[in-house]
C-alpha atoms as a PDB file:
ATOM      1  CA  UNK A   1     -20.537  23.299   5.691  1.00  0.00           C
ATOM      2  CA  UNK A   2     -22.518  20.554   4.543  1.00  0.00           C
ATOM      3  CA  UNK A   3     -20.854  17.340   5.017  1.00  0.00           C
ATOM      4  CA  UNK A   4     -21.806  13.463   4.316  1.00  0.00           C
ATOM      5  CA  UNK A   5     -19.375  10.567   4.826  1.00  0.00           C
ATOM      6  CA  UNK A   6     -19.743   7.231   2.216  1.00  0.00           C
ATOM      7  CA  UNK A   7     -18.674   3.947   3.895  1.00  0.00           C
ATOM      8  CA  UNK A   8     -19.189   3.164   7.539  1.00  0.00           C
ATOM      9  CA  UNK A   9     -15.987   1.157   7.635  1.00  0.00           C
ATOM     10  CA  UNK A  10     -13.068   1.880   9.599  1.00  0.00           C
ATOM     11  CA  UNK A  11     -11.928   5.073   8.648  1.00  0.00           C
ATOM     12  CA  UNK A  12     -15.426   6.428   7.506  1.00  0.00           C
ATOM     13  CA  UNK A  13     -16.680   5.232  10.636  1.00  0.00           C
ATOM     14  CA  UNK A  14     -14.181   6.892  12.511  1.00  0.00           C
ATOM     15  CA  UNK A  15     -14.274  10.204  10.525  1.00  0.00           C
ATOM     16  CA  UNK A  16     -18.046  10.306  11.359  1.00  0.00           C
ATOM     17  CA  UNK A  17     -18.329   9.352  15.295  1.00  0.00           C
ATOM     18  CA  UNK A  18     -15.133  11.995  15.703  1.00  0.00           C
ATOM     19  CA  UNK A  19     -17.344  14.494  14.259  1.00  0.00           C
ATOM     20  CA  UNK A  20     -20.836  13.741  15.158  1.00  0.00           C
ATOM     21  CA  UNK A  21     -18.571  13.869  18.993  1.00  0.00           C
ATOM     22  CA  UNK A  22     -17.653  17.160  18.105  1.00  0.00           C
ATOM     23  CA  UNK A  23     -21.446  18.310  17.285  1.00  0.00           C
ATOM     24  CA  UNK A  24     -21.270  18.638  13.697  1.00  0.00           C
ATOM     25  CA  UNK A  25     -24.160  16.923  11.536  1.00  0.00           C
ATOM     26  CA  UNK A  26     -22.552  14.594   9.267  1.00  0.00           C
ATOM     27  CA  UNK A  27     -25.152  12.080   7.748  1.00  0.00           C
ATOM     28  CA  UNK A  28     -23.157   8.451   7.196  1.00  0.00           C
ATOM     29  CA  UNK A  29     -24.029   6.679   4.301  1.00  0.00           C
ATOM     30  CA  UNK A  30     -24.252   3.203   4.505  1.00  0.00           C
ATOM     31  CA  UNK A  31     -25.464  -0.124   3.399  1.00  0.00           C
ATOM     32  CA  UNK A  32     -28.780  -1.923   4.567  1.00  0.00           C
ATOM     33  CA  UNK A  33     -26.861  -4.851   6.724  1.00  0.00           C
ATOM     34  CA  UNK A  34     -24.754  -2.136   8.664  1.00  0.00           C
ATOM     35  CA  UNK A  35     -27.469   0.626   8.407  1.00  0.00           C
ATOM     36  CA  UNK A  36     -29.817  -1.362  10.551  1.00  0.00           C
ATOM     37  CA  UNK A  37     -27.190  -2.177  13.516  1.00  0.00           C
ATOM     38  CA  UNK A  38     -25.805   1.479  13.656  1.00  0.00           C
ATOM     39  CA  UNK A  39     -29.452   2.890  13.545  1.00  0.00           C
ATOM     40  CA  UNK A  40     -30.484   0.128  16.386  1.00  0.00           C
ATOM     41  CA  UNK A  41     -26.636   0.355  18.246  1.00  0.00           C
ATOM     42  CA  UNK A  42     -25.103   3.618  17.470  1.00  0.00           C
ATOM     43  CA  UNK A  43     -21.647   3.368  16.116  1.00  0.00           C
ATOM     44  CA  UNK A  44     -18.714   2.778  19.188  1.00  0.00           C
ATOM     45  CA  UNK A  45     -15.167   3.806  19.440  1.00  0.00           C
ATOM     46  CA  UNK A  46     -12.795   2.501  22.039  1.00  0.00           C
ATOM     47  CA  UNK A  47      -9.573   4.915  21.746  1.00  0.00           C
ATOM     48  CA  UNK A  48      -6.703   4.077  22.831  1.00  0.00           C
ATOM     49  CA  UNK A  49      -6.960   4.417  26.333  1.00  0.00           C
ATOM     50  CA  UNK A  50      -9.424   1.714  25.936  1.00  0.00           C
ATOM     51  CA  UNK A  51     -12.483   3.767  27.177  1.00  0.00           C
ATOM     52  CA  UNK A  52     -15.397   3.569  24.540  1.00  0.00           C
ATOM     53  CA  UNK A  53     -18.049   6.682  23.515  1.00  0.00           C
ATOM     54  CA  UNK A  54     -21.064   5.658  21.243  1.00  0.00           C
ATOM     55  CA  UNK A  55     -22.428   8.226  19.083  1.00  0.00           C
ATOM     56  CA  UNK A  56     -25.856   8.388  17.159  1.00  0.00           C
ATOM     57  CA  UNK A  57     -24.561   9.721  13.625  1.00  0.00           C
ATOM     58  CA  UNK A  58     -28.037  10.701  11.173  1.00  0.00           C
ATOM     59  CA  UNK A  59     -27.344   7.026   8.951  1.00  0.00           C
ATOM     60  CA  UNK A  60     -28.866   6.377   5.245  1.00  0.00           C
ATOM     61  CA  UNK A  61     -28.792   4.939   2.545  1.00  0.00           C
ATOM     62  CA  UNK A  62     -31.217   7.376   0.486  1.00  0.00           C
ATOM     63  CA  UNK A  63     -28.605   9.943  -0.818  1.00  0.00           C
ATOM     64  CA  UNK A  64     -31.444  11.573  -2.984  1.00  0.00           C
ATOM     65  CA  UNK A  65     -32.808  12.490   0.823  1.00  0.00           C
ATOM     66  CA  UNK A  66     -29.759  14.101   1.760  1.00  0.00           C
ATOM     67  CA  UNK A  67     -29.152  16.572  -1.367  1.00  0.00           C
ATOM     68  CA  UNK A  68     -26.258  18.112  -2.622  1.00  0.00           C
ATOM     69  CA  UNK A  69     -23.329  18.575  -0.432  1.00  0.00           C
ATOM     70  CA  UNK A  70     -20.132  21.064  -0.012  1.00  0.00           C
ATOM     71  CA  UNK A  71     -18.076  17.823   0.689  1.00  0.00           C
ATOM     72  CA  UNK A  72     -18.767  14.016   0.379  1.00  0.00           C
ATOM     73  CA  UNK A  73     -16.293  11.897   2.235  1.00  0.00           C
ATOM     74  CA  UNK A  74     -15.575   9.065   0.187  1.00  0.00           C
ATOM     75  CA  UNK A  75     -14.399   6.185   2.364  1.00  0.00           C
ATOM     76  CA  UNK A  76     -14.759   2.968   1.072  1.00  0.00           C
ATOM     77  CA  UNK A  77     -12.158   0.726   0.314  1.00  0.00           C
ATOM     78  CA  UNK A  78     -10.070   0.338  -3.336  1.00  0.00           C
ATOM     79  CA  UNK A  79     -11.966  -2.876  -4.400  1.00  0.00           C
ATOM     80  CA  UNK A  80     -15.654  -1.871  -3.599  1.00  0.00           C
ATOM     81  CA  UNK A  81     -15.347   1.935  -4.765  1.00  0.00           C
ATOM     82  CA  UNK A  82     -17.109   1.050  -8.103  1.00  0.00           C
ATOM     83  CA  UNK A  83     -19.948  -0.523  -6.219  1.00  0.00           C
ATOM     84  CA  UNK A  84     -21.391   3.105  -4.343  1.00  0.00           C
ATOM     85  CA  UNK A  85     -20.919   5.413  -7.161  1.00  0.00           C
ATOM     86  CA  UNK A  86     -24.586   4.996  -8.031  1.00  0.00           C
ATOM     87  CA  UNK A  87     -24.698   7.139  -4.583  1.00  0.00           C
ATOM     88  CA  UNK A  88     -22.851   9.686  -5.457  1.00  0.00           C
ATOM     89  CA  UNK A  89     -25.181  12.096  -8.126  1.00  0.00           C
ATOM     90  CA  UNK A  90     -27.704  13.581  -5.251  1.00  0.00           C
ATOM     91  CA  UNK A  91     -24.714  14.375  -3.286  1.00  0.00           C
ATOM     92  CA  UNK A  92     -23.147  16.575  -6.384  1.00  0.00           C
ATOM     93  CA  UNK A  93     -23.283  20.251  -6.375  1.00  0.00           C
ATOM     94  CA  UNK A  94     -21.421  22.240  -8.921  1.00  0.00           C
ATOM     95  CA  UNK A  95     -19.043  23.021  -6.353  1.00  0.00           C
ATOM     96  CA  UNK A  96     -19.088  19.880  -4.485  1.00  0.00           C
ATOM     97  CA  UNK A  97     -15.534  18.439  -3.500  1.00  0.00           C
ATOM     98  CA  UNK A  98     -14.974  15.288  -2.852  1.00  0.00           C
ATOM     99  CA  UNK A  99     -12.579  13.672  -0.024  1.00  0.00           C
ATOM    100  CA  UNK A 100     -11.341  10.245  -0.817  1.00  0.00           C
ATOM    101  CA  UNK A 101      -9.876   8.568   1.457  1.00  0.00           C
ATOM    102  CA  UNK A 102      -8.237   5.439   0.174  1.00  0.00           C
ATOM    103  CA  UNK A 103      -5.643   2.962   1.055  1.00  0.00           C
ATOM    104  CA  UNK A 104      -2.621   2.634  -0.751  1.00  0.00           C
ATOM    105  CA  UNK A 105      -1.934   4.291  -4.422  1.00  0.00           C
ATOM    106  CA  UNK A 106      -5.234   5.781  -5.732  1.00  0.00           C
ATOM    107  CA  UNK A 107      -6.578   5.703  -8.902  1.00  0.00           C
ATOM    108  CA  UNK A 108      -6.307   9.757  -9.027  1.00  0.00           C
ATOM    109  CA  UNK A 109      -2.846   9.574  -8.652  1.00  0.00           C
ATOM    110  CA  UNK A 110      -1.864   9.944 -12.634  1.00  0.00           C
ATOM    111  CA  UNK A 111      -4.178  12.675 -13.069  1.00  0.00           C
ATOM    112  CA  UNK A 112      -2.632  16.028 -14.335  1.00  0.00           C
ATOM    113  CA  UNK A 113       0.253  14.196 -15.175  1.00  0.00           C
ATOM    114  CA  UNK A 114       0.556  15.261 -19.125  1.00  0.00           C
ATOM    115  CA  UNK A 115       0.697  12.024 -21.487  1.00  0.00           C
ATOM    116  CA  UNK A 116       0.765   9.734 -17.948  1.00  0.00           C
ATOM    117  CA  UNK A 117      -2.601  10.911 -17.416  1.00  0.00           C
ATOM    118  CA  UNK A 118      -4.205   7.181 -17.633  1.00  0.00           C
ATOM    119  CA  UNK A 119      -6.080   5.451 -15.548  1.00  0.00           C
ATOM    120  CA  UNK A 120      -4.142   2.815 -13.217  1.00  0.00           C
ATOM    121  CA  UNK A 121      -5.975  -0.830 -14.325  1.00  0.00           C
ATOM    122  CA  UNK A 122      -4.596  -2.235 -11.142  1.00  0.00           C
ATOM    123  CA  UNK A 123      -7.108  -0.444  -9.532  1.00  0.00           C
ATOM    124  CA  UNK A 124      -9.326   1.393 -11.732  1.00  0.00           C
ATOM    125  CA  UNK A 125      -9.088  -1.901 -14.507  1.00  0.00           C
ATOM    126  CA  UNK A 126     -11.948  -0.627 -17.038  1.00  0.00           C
ATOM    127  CA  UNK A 127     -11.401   3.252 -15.948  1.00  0.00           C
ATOM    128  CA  UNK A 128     -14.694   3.725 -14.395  1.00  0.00           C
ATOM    129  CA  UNK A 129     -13.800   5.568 -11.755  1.00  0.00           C
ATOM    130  CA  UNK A 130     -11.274   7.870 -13.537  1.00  0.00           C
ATOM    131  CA  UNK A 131     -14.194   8.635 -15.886  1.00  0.00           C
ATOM    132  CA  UNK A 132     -17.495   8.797 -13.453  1.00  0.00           C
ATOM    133  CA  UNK A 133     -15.592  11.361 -11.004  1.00  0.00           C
ATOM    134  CA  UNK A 134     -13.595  14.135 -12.563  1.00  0.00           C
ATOM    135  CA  UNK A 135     -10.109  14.737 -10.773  1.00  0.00           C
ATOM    136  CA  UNK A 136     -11.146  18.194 -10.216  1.00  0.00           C
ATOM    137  CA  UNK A 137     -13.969  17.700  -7.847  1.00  0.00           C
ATOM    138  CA  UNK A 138     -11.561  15.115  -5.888  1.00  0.00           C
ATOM    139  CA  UNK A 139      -9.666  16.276  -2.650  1.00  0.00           C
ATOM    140  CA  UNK A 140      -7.051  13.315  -1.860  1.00  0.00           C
ATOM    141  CA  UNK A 141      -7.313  12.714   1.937  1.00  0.00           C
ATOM    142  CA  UNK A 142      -4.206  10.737   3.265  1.00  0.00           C
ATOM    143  CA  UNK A 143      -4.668   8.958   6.542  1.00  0.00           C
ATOM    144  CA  UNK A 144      -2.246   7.493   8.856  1.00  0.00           C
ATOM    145  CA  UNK A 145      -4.013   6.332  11.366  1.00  0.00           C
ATOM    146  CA  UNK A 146      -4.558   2.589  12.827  1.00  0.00           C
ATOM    147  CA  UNK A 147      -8.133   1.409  13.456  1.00  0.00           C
ATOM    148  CA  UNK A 148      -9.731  -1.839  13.146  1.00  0.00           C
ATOM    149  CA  UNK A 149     -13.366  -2.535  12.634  1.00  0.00           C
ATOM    150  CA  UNK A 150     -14.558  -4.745  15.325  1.00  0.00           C
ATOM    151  CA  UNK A 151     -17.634  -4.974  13.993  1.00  0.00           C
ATOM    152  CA  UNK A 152     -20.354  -3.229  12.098  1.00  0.00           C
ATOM    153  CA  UNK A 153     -20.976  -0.471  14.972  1.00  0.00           C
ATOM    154  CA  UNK A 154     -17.884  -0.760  17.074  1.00  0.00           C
ATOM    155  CA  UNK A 155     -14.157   0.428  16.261  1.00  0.00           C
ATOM    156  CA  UNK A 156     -11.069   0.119  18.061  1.00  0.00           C
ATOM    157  CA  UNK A 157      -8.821   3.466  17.466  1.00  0.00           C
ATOM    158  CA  UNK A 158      -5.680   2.061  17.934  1.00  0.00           C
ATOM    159  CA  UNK A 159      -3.266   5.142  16.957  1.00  0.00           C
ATOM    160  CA  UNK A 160      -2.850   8.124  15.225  1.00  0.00           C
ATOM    161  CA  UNK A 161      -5.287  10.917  13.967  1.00  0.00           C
ATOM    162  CA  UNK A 162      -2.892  12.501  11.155  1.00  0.00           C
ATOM    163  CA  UNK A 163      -5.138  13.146   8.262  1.00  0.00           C
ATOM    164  CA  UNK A 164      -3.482  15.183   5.040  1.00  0.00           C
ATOM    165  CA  UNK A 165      -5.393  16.808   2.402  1.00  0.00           C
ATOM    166  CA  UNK A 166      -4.434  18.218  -0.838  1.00  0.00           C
ATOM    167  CA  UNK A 167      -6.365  18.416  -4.279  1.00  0.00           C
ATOM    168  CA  UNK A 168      -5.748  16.115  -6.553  1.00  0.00           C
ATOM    169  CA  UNK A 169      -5.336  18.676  -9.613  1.00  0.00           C
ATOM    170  CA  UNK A 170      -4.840  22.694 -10.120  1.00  0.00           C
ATOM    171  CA  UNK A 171      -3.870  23.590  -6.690  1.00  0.00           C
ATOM    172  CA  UNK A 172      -7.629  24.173  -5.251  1.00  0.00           C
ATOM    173  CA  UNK A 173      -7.879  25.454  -1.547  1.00  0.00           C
ATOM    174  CA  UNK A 174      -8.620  23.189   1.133  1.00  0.00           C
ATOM    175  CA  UNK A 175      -7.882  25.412   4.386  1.00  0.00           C
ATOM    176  CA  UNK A 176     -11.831  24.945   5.489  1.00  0.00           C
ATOM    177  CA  UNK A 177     -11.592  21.369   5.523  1.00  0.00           C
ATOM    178  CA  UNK A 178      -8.661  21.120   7.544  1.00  0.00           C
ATOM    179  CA  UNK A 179     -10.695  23.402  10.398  1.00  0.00           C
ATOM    180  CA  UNK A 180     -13.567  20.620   9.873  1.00  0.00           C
ATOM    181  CA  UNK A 181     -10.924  17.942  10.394  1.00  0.00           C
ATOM    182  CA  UNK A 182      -9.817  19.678  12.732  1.00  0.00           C
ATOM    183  CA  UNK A 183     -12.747  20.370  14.987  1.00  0.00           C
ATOM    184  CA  UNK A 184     -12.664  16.556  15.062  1.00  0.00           C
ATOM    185  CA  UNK A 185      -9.827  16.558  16.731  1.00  0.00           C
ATOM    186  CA  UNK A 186      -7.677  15.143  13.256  1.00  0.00           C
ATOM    187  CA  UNK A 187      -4.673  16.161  12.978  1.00  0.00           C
ATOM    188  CA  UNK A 188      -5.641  18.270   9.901  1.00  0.00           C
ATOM    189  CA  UNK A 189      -2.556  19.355   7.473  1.00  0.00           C
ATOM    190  CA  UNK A 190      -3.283  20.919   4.519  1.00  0.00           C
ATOM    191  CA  UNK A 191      -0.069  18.983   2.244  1.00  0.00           C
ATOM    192  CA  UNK A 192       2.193  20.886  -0.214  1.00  0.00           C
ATOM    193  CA  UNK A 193       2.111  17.719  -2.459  1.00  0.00           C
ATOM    194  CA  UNK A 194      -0.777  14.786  -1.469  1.00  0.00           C
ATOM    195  CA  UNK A 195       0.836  12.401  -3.907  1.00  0.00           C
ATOM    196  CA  UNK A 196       4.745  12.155  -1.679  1.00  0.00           C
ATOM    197  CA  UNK A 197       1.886  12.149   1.250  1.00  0.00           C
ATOM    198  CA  UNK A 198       0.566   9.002  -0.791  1.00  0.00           C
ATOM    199  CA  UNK A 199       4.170   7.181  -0.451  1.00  0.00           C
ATOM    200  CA  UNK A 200       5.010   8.165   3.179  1.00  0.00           C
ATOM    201  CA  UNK A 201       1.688   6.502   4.023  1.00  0.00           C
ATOM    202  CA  UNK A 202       2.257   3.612   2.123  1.00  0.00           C
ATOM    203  CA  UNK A 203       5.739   2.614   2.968  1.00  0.00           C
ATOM    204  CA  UNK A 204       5.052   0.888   6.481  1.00  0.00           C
ATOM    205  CA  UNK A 205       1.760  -1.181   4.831  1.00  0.00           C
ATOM    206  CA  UNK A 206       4.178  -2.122   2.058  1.00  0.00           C
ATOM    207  CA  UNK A 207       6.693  -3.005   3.388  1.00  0.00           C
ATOM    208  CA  UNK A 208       5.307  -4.749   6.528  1.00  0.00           C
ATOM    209  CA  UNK A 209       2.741  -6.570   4.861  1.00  0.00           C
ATOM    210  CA  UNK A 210       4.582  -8.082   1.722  1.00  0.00           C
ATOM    211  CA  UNK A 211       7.422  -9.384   4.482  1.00  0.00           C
ATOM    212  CA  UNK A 212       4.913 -10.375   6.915  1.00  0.00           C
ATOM    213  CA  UNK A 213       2.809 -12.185   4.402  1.00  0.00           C
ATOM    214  CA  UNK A 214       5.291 -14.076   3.156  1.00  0.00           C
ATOM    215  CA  UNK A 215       7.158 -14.787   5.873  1.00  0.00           C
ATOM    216  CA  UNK A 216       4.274 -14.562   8.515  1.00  0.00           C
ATOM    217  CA  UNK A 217       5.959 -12.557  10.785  1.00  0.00           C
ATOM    218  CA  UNK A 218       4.539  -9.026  12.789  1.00  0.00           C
ATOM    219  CA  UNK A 219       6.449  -6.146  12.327  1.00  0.00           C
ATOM    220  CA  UNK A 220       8.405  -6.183  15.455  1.00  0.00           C
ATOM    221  CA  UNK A 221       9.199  -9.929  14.779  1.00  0.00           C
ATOM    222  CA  UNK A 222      10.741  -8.616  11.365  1.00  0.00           C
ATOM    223  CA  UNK A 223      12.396  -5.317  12.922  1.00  0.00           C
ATOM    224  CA  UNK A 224      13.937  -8.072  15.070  1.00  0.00           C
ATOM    225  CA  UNK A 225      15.427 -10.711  12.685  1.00  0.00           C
ATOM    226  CA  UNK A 226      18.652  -9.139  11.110  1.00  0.00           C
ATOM    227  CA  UNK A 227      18.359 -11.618   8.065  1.00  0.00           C
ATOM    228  CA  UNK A 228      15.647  -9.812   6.968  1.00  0.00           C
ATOM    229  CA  UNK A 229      16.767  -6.212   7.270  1.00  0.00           C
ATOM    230  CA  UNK A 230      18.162  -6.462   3.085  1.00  0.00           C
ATOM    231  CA  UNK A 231      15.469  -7.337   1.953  1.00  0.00           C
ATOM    232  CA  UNK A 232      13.047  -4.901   4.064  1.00  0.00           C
ATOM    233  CA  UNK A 233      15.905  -1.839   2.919  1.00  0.00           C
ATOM    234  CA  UNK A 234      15.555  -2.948  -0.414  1.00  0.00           C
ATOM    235  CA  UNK A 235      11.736  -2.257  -0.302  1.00  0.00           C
ATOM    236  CA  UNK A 236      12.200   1.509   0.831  1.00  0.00           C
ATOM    237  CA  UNK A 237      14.930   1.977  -1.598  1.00  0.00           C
ATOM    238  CA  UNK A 238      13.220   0.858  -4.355  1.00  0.00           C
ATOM    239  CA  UNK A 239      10.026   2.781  -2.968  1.00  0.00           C
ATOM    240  CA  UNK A 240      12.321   5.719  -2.727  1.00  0.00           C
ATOM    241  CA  UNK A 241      13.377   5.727  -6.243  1.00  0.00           C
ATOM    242  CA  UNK A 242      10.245   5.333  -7.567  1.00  0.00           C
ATOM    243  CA  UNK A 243       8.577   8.007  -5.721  1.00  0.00           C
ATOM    244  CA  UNK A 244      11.547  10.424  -6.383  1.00  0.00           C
ATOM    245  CA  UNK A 245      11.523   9.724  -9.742  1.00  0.00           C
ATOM    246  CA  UNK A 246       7.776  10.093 -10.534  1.00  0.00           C
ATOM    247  CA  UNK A 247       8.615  13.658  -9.098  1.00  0.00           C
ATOM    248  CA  UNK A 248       7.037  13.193  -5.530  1.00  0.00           C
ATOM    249  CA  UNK A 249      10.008  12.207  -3.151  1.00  0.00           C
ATOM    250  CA  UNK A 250       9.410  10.533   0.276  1.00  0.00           C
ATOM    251  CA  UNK A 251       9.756  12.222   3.396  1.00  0.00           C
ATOM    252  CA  UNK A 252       9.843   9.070   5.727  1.00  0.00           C
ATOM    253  CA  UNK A 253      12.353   6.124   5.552  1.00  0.00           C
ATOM    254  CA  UNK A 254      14.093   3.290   6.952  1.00  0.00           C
ATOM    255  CA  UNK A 255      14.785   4.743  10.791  1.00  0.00           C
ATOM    256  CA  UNK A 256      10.880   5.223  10.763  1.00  0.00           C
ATOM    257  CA  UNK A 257       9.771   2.011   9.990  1.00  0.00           C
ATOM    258  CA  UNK A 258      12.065   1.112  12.966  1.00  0.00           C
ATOM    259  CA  UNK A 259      10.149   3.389  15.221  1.00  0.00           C
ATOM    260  CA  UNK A 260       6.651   2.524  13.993  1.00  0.00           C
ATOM    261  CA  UNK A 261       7.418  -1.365  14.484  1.00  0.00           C
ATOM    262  CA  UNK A 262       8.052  -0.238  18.177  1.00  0.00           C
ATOM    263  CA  UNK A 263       5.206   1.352  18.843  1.00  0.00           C
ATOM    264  CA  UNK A 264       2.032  -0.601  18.646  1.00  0.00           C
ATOM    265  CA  UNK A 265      -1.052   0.935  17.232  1.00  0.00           C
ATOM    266  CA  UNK A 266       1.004   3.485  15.062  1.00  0.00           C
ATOM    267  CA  UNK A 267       1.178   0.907  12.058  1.00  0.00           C
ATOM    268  CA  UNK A 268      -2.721   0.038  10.509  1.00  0.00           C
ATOM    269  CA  UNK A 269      -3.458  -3.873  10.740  1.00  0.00           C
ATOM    270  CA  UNK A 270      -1.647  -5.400   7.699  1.00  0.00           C
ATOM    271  CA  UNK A 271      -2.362  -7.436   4.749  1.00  0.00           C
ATOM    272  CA  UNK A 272      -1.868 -10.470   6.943  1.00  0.00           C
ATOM    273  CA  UNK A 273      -4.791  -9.594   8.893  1.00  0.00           C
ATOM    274  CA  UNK A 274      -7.220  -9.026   6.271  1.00  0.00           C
ATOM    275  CA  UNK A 275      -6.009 -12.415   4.185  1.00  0.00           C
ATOM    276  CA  UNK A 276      -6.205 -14.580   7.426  1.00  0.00           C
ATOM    277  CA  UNK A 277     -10.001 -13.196   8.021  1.00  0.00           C
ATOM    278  CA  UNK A 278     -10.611 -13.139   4.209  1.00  0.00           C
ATOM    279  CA  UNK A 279     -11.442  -9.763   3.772  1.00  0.00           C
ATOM    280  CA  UNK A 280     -10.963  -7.944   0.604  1.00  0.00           C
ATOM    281  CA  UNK A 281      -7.479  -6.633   0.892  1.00  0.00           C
ATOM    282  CA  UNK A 282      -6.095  -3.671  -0.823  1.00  0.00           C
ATOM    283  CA  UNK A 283      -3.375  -5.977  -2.734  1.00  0.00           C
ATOM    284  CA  UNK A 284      -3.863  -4.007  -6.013  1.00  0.00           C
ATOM    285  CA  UNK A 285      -3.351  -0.382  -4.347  1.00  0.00           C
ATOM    286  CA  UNK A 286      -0.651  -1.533  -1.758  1.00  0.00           C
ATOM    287  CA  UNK A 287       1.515  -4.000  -4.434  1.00  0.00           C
ATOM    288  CA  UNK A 288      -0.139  -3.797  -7.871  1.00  0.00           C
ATOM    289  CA  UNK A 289      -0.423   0.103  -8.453  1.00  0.00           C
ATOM    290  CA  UNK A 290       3.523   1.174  -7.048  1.00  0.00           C
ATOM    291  CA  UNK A 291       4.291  -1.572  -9.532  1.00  0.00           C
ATOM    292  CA  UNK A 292       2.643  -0.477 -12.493  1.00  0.00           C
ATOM    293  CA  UNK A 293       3.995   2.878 -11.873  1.00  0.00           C
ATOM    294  CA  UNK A 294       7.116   1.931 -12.031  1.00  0.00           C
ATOM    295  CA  UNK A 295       6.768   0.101 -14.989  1.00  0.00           C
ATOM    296  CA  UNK A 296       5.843   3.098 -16.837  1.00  0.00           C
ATOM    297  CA  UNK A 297       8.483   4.827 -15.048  1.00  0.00           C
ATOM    298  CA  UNK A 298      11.010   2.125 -15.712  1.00  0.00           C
ATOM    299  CA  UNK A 299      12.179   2.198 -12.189  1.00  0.00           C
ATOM    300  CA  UNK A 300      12.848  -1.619 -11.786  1.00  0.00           C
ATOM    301  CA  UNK A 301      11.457  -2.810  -8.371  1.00  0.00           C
ATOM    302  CA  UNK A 302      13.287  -6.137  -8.126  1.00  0.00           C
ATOM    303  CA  UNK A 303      12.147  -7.182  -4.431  1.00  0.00           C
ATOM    304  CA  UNK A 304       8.623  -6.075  -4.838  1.00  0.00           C
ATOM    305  CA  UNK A 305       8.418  -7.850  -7.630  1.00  0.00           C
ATOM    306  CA  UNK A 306       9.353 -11.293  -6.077  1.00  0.00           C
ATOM    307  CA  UNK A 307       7.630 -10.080  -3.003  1.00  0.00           C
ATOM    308  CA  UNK A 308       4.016  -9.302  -5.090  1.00  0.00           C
ATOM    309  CA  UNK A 309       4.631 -12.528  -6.901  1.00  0.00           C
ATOM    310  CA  UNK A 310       5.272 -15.306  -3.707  1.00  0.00           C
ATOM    311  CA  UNK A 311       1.911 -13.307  -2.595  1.00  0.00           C
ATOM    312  CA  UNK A 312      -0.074 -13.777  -5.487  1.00  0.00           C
ATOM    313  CA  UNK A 313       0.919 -17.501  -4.823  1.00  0.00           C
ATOM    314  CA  UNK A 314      -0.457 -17.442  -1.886  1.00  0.00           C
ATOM    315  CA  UNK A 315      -3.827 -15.792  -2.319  1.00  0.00           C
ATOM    316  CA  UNK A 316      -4.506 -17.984  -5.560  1.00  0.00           C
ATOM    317  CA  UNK A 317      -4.304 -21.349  -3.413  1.00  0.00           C
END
C-alpha cells in the first residue's frame, strides 16, 4: 500500500517515525522550515520509557513528486487544514482514501446526516473543506494518544497508541489500514461508529481544558478539589446528552476521567498548554463545534456555555 502522511506535527510525526521504524516507506509531507531540520536531523521520538530512536522518513514538500496514493494521512491541525489542501490533488487517485486525523469534533462529522448535512462554521466557517474533499474519500482516524512536539524533529510519546478508524460515510472497509496501523505497533481498531469514537476522545480535552483554563489548574489538581467535581459532572452529562441524542452515545464517562487524571501521559497536553505557549489551539473543534451541535440539536449545554464564554474572555485579552 502506498502511503503518505501530511503534517509533521505531533501526531503526523508520530504516525510516520512508528512506521518508517517498522520498515514501511511512508513519504512525510511537510513545510520548508521543518522540511530542512528533519532532512538535516531525522525526526526523534523519546517513548515513554524515556529512551529516544531517530528515524530518516523520505520528507517533501513536492506532492506532484510523490503521485497518487492508496491513503494520504491527513494530520494537520483544525485551524491550518485549509492552508495544505493545495497538496492534496497529486496525492488523489480515484480510489484514494483519506485518513484525517483531527482533534476534537471534525468538520466531517455532519456528513450523511440527511437535512443536518451542513458544514460546521466553527470549524469549516466558509465550507471549504466540506466542499474541496468529498466525505466519501475521508476515513475518520480517532487518536487517543498523548504526545508533545518538542520541537520540529523531536517528539516526546508520552502515552497511549489507540488509534480508531471508521469511514466517515456508507460503511466503506477499512480492515487493511488497521494491519498498516498495526504493523506500527498502533493499537489499530477498526470502530463500529467513528463519530461516539469522536466524543469518547474528546471528553477528557473538554473537560480538562475548559476547567483548567479557567481555573488554571492540571487535571489531578481538579480531580482533587471536591468544589469542582459539579461542575466537571455537569460537563460529561451535558456531553452525554448531546452525543446520545445526535444518535452516537458515549462509551467513556465520569469514573474515567478519574483514572486518566491519575495516570500521567494518558491525557494529551491541554488547551492550557497551547494558550500559555501561544500556539494555535483547537478552541473551535474542542468548545465551538460540540456547541453548535447542540444548538441544532437543542440539547442546552449550560456549563459549556459559561465555560466557552469565561475562555473566550480570556483569549481576547
Amino acid at each position: 500500500m502506498k502511503i503518505a502522511v501530511i503534517g509533521a506535527g505531533a501526531i503526523g510525526g508520530l504516525i510516520a517515525a512508528r512506521l518508517t521504524a517498522a520498515g514501511l516507506p511512508v513519504p512525510l509531507v511537510s513545510r520548508r522550515r521543518t522540511l530542512d531540520a528533519l532532512r538535516r536531523d531525522g525526526l526523534s521520538v523519546e517513548g515513554p520509557a524515556g529512551q529516544p530512536v531517530t528515524v530518516r522518513p523520505e520528507v517533501t514538500d513536492d506532492t506532484l513528486a510523490l503521485g497518487p496514493q492508496d491513503a494520504v494521512v491527513l494530520a494537520v491541525p483544525a485551524p491550518t487544514l485549509p492552508e495544505v489542501l493545495e497538496l492534496l490533488p497529486p496525492l488523489l487517485g480515484r480510489e484514494t482514501r483519506l485518513v484525517v486525523v483531527v482533534g476534537g469534533v471534525p468538520w466531517w462529522f455532519p456528513a450523511g446526516n440527511g437535512q443536518d448535512a451542513r458544514p460546521l462554521a466553527s470549524v469549516d466557517p466558509h465550507g471549504l473543506l466540506w466542499n474541496a474533499i468529498p466525505a466519501e474519500r475521508i476515513v475518520g482516524a480517532v487518536p487517543r494518544m498523548a504526545v508533545q512536539r518538542r520541537s520540529a524533529t523531536y517528539l516526546r510519546h508520552l502515552g497511549g497508541l489507540r488509534l480508531a478508524l471508521g469511514p466517515a460515510v456508507n460503511g466503506g472497509e477499512v480492515g487493511d489500514l488497521v494491519t498498516l496501523f498495526g504493523a506500527g505497533g498502533f493499537n489499530a481498531v477498526a470502530a463500529d461508529d467513528v463519530r461516539a469514537e469522536v466524543w469518547d476522545a474528546l471528553l477528557p480535552p473538554l473537560a480538562f481544558g475548559a476547567l483548567g483554563i479557567t481555573s488554571g489548574l492540571s487535571a489531578p489538581e481538579i480531580v482533587g478539589r471536591t468544589d469542582l467535581h459539579p461542575t466537571l459532572e455537569a460537563l460529561v452529562r451535558e456531553l452525554a446528552e448531546l452525543a446520545a441524542a445526535l444518535g452516537h452515545p458515549m462509551t467513556v464517562g465520569l469514573d474515567e476521567l478519574w483514572t486518566l487524571a491519575q495516570q500521567p501521559g494518558r491525557i494529551r497536553p491541554d488547551l492550557t498548554a497551547d494558550l500559555d505557549a501561544r500556539r494555535r489551539a483547537e478552541l473551535e473543534a474542542v468548545l465551538d463545534a460540540p456547541l453548535e451541535l447542540a444548538a441544532r440539536a437543542n440539547v442546552p449545554m449550560p456549563t459549556l456555555n459559561t465555560l466557552r464564554a469565561l475562555i473566550r474572555t480570556r483569549t481576547q485579552r
